[in-house]
Every structure is written in structure tokens, then in C-alpha cells.
Protein backbone atom coordinates (compact mmCIF):
# COMPACT_ATOMS: atom_id res chain seq x y z
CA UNK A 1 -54.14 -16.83 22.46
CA UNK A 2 -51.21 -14.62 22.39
CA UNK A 3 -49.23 -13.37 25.84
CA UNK A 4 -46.47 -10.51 25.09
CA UNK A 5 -46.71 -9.64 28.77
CA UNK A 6 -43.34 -7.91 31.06
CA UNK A 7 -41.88 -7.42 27.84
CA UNK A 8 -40.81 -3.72 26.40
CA UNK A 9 -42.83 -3.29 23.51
CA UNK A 10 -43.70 0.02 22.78
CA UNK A 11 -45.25 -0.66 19.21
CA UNK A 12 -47.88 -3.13 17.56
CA UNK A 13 -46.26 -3.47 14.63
CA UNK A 14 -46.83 -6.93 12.86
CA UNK A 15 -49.71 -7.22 15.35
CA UNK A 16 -52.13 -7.27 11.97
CA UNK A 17 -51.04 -10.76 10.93
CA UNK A 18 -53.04 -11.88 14.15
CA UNK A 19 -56.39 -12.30 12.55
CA UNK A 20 -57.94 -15.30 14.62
CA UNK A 21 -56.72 -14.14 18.37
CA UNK A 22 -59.12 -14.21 20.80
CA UNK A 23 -56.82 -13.27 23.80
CA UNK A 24 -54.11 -10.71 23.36
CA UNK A 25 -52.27 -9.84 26.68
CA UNK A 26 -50.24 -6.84 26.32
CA UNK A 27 -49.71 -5.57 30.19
CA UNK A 28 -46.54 -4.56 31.48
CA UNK A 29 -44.76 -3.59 28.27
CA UNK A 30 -43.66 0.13 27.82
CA UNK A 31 -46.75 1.59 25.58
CA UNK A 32 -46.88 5.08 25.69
CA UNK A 33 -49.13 6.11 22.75
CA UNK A 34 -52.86 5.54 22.26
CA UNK A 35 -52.24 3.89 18.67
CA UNK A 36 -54.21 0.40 18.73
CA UNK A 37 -55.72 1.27 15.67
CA UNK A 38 -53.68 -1.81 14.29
CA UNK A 39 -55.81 -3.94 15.98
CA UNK A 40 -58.74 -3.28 13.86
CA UNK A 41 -57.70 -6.60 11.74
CA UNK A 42 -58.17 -8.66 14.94
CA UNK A 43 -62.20 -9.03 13.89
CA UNK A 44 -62.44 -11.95 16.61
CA UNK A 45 -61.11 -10.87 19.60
CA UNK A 46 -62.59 -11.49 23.01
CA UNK A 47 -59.65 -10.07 25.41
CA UNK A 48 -57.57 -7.48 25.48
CA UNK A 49 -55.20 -6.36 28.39
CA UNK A 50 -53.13 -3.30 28.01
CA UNK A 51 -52.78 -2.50 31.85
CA UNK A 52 -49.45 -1.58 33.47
CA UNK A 53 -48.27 0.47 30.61
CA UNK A 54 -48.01 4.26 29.91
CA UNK A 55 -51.29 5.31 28.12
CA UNK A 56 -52.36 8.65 28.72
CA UNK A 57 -55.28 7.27 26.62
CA UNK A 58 -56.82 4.70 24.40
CA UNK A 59 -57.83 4.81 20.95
CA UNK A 60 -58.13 1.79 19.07
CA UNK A 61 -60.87 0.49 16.50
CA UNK A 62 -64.01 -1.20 17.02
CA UNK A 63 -63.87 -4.52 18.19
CA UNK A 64 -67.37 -6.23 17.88
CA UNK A 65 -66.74 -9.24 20.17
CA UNK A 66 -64.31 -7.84 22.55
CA UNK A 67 -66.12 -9.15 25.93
CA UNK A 68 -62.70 -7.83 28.60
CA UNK A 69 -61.01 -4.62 28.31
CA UNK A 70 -58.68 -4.23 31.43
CA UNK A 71 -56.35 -0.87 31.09
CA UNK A 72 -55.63 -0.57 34.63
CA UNK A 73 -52.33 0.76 36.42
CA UNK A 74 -52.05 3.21 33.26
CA UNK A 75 -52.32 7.29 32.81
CA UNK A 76 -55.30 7.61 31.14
CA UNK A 77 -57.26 11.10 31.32
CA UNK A 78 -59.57 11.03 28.62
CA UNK A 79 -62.02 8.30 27.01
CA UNK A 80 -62.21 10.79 23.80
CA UNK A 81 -62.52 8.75 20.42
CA UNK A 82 -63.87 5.49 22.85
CA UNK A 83 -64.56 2.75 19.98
CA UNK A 84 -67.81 1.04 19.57
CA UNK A 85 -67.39 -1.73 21.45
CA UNK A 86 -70.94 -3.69 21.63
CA UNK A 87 -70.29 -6.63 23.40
CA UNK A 88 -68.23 -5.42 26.03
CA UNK A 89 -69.25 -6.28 29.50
């Protein structure tokens, strides 16, 4: 379980050494971009918050057991490039 909330992170860079998380909390943090493609080495995560931050949209890789998405309070317009996400509830 990793919590990097009210921080101002901007980046994920290093996040790819986090192989066996299963909750990432990223809200409240400065990310502008849609970059979460780095997360695509996090095969086992279950929960992922990215709310209260500045996405104007999302695009990250497939996450086959990601169960919680929350990317509330954000700027997203457009679910374009939406990964797979089968699990998802």
C-alpha cells in the first residue's frame, strides 16, 4: 500500500519499481498530464486514486485487477484511449 497523497508530484517517475502494490493513492498532487502509462509494471493493483489533480484526461495501461478507479475533482473531457480494465467495478 503506497499513499503519496497532498503532495506536489507532477511525475511517476520511479513509480515502476512498485511491482506488488495493491493500493496506490495519488490524489491531491499537481498531475497535469495523462501519462500513467508507467503504471503498466504494477500487474497487481487493486486501487488507484488520482482525484484532485489536473487531468484533462487519463491514459494509462491495462490493469487486469484494478477493482477502484476514483479520478474525481479533475478536468477530464475525454475517455479516448480508456484501458482495458476487466475487473473494474
Amino acid at each position: 500500500f503506497v499513499y503519496l497523497r497532498d503532495n506536489l508530484l507532477s511525475t511517476l517517475e520511479g513509480v515502476e519499481i512498485l511491482t506488488r502494490v495493491k493500493v496506490l493513492d495519488l490524489s491531491f498532487n499537481d498531475f497535469k498530464g495523462p501519462e500513467f502509462e508507467p503504471l503498466e509494471n504494477c500487474k497487481v493493483l487493486q486501487f488507484l486514486s488520482v482525484a484532485q489533480n489536473k487531468l484533462k484526461s487519463l491514459s494509462m495501461a491495462s490493469q487486469p485487477r484494478l477493482q477502484v478507479l476514483a479520478a474525481s475533482k479533475n478536468r477530464i473531457s475525454t475517455l479516448k484511449g480508456f484501458p482495458y480494465l476487466p475487473v473494474l467495478e
